[in-house]
N, C-alpha and C. Protein backbone atom coordinates (compact mmCIF):
# COMPACT_ATOMS: atom_id res chain seq x y z
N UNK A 1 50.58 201.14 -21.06
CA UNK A 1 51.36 201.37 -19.86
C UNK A 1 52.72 200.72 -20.04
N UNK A 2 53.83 201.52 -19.61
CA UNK A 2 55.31 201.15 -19.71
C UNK A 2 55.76 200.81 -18.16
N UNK A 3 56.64 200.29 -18.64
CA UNK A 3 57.39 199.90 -16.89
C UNK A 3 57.60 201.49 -15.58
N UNK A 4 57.75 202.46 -16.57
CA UNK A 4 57.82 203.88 -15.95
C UNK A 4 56.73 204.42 -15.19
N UNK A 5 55.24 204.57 -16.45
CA UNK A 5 53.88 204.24 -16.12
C UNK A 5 53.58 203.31 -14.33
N UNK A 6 53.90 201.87 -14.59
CA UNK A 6 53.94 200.83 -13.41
C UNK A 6 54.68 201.71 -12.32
N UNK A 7 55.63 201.79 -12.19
CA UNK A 7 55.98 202.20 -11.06
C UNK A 7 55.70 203.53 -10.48
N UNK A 8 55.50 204.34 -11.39
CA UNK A 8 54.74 205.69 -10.85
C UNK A 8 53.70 205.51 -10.14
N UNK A 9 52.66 204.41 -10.94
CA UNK A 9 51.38 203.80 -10.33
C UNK A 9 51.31 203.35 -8.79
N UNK A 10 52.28 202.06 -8.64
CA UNK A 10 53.07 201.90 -7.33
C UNK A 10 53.29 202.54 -6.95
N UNK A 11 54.24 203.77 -7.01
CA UNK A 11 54.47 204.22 -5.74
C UNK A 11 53.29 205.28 -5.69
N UNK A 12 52.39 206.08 -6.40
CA UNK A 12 51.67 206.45 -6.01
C UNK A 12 50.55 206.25 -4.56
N UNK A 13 50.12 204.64 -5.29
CA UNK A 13 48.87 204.02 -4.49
C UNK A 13 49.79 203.50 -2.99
N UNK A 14 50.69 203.26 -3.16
CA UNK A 14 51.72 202.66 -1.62
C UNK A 14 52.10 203.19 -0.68
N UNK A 15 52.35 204.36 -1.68
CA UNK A 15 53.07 205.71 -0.91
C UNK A 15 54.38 205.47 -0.53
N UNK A 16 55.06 205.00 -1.51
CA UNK A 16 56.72 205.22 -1.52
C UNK A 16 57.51 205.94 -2.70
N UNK A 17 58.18 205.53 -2.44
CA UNK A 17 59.23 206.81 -3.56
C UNK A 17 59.28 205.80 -4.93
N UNK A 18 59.45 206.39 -6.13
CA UNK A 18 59.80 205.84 -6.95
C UNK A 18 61.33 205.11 -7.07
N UNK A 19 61.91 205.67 -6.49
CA UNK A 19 63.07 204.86 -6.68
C UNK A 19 62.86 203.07 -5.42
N UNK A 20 62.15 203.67 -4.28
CA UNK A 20 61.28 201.48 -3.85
C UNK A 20 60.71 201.14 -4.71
N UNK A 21 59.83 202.16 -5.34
CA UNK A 21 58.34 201.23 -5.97
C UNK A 21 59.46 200.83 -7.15
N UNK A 22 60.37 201.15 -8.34
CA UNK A 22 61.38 200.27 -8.97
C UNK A 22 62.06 199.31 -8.66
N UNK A 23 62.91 199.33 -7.02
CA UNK A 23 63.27 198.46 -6.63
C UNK A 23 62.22 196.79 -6.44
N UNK A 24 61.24 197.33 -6.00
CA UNK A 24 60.04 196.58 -5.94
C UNK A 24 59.73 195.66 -7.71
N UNK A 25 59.52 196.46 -8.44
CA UNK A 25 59.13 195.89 -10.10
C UNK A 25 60.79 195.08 -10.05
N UNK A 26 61.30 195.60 -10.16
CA UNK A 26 62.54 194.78 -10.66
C UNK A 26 62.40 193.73 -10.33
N UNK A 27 62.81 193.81 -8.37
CA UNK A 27 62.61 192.29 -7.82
C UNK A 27 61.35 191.85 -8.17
N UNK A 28 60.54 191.71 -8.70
CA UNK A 28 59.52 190.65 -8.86
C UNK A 28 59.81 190.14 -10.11
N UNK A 29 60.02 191.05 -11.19
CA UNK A 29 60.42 190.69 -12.54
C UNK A 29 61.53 189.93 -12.87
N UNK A 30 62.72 189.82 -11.87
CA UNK A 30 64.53 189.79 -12.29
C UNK A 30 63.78 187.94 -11.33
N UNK A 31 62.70 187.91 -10.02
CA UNK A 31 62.29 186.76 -9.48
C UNK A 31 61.72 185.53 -10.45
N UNK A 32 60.94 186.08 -11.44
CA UNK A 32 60.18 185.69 -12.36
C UNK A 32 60.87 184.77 -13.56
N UNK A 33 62.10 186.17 -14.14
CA UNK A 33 62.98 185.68 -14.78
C UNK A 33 63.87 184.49 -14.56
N UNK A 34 64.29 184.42 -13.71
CA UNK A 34 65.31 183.57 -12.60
C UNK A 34 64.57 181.99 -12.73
N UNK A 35 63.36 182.36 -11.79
CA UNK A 35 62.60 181.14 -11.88
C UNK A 35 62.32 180.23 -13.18
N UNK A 36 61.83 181.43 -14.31
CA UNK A 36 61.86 180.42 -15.28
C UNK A 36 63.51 179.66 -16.21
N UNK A 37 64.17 181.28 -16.12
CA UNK A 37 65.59 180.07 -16.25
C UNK A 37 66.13 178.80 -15.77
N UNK A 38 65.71 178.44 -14.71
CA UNK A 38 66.06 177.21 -14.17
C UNK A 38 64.88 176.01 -14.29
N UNK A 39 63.99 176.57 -15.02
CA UNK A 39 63.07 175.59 -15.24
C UNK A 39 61.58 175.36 -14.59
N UNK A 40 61.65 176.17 -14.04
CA UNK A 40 60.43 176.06 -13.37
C UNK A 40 59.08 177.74 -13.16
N UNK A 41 58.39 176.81 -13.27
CA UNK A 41 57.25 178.19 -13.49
C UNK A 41 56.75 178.55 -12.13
N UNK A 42 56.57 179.91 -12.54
CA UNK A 42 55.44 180.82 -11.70
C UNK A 42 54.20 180.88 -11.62
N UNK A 43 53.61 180.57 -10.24
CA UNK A 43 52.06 180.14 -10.11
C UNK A 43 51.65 181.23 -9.34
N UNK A 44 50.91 182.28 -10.10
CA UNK A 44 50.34 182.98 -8.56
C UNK A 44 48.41 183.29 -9.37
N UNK A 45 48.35 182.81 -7.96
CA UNK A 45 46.53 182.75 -8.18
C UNK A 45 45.99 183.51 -8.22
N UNK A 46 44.98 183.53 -9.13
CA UNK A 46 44.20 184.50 -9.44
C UNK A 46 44.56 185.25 -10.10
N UNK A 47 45.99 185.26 -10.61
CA UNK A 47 46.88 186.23 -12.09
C UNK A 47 46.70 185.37 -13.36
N UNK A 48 47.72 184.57 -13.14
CA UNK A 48 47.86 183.26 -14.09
C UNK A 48 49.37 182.80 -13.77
N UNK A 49 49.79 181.49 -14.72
CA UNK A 49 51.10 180.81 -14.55
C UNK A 49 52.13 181.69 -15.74
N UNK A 50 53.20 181.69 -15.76
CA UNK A 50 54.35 181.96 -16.12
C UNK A 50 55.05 180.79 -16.07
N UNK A 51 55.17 180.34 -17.55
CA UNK A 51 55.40 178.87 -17.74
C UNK A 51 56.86 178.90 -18.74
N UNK A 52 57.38 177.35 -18.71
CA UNK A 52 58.48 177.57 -19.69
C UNK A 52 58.19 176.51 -20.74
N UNK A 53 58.04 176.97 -22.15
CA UNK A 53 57.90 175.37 -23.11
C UNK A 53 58.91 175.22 -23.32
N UNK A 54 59.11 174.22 -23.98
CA UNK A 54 60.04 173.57 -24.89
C UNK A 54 59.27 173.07 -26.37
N UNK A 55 60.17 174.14 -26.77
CA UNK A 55 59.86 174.01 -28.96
C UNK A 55 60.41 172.66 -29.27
N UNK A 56 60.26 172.31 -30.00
CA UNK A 56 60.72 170.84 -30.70
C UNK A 56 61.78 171.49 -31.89
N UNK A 57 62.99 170.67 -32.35
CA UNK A 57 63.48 170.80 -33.18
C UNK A 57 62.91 170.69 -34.31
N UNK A 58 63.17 171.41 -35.32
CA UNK A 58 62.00 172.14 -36.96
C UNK A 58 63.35 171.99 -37.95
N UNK A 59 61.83 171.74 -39.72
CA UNK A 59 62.57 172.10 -40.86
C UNK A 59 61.98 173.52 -41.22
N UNK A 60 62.92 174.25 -41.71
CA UNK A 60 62.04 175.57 -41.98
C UNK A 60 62.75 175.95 -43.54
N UNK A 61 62.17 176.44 -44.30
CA UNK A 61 62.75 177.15 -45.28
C UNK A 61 62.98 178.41 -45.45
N UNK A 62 64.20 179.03 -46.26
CA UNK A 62 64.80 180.43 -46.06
C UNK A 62 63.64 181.07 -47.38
N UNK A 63 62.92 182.21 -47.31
CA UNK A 63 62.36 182.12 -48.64
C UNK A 63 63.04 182.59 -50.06
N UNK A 64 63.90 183.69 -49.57
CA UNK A 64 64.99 183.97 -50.83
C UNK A 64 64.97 182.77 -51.71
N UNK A 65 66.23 181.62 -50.83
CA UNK A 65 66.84 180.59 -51.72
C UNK A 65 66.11 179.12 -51.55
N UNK A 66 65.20 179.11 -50.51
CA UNK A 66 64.44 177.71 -50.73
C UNK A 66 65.22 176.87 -50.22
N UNK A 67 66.16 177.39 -49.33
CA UNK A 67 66.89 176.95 -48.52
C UNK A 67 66.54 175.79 -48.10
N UNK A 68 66.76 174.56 -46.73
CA UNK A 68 66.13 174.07 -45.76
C UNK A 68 67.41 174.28 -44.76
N UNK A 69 66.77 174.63 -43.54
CA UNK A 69 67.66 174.81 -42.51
C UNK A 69 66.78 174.01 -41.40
N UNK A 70 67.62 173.61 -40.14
CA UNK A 70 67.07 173.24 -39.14
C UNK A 70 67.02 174.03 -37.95
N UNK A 71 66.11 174.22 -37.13
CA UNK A 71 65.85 175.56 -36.05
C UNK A 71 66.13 174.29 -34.79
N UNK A 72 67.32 174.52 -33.70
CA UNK A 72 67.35 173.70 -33.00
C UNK A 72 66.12 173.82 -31.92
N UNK A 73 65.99 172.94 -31.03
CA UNK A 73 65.06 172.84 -29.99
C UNK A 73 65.36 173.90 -29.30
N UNK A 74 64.18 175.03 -28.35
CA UNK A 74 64.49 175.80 -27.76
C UNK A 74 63.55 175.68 -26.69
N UNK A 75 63.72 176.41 -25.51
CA UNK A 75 62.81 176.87 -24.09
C UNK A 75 62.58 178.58 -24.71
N UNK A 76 61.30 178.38 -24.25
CA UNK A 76 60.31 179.85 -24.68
C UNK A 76 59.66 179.85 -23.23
N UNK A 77 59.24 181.41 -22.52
CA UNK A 77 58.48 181.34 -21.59
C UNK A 77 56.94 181.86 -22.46
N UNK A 78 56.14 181.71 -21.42
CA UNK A 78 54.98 181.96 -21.96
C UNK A 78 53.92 182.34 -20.76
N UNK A 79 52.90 182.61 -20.59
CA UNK A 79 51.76 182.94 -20.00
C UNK A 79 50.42 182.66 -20.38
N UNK A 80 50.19 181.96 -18.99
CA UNK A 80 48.49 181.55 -19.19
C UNK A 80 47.55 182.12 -17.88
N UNK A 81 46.52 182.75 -18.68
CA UNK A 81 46.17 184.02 -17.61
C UNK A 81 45.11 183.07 -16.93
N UNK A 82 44.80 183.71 -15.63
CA UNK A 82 44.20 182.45 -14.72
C UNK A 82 42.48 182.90 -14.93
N UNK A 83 41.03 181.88 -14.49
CA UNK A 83 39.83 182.12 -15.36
C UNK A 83 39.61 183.62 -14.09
N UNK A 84 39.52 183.91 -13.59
CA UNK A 84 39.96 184.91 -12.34
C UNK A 84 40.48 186.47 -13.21
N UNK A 85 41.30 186.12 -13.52
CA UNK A 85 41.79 187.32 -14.53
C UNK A 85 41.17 187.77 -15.64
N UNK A 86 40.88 186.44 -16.52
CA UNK A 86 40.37 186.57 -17.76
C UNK A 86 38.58 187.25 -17.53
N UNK A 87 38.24 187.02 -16.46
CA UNK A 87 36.96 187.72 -16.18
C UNK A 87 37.14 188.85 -16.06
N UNK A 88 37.79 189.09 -15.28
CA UNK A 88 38.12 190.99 -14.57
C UNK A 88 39.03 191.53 -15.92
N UNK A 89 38.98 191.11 -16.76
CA UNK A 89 39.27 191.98 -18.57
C UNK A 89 38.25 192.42 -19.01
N UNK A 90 37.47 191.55 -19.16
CA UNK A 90 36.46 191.41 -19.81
C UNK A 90 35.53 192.62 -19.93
């Protein structure tokens, strides 16, 4: 399923137009985004968290030349699906 897929889905089951049920995905997604840029995660129960790490600064090697370079510290988001979710996969 694609983001196109999603919102067809939405507005199907809602009964709005595709152009709300997009407005709808966006704002939750562009909410999501936002939140974790500033540092802080998304908790919604019974989904899971939408979290932000922080990588540690690394030695890594280039493999061509055997390089060593350093990969600075970075923020990665990530997801941890809640035990709620991980059942209803299953």
């Amino acid at each position: 399923m694609n983001k196109k897929d999603l919102v067809k889905k939405i507005a199907d089951e809602q009964g709005v137009t595709k152009v709300r049920a997009e407005e709808m995905v966006n704002a939750i997604f562009s909410t999501i985004v936002d939140e974790l840029k500033s540092g802080e995660n998304v908790k919604i129960p019974g989904f899971g968290n939408f979290v932000v790490k922080t990588r540690k600064q690394r030695m890594a090697v280039i493999p061509n030349s055997n390089k060593r370079v350093i990969i600075p510290s970075y923020r990665a988001a990530g997801f941890r699906p809640s035990k709620n979710f991980k059942e209803q996969v299953k």
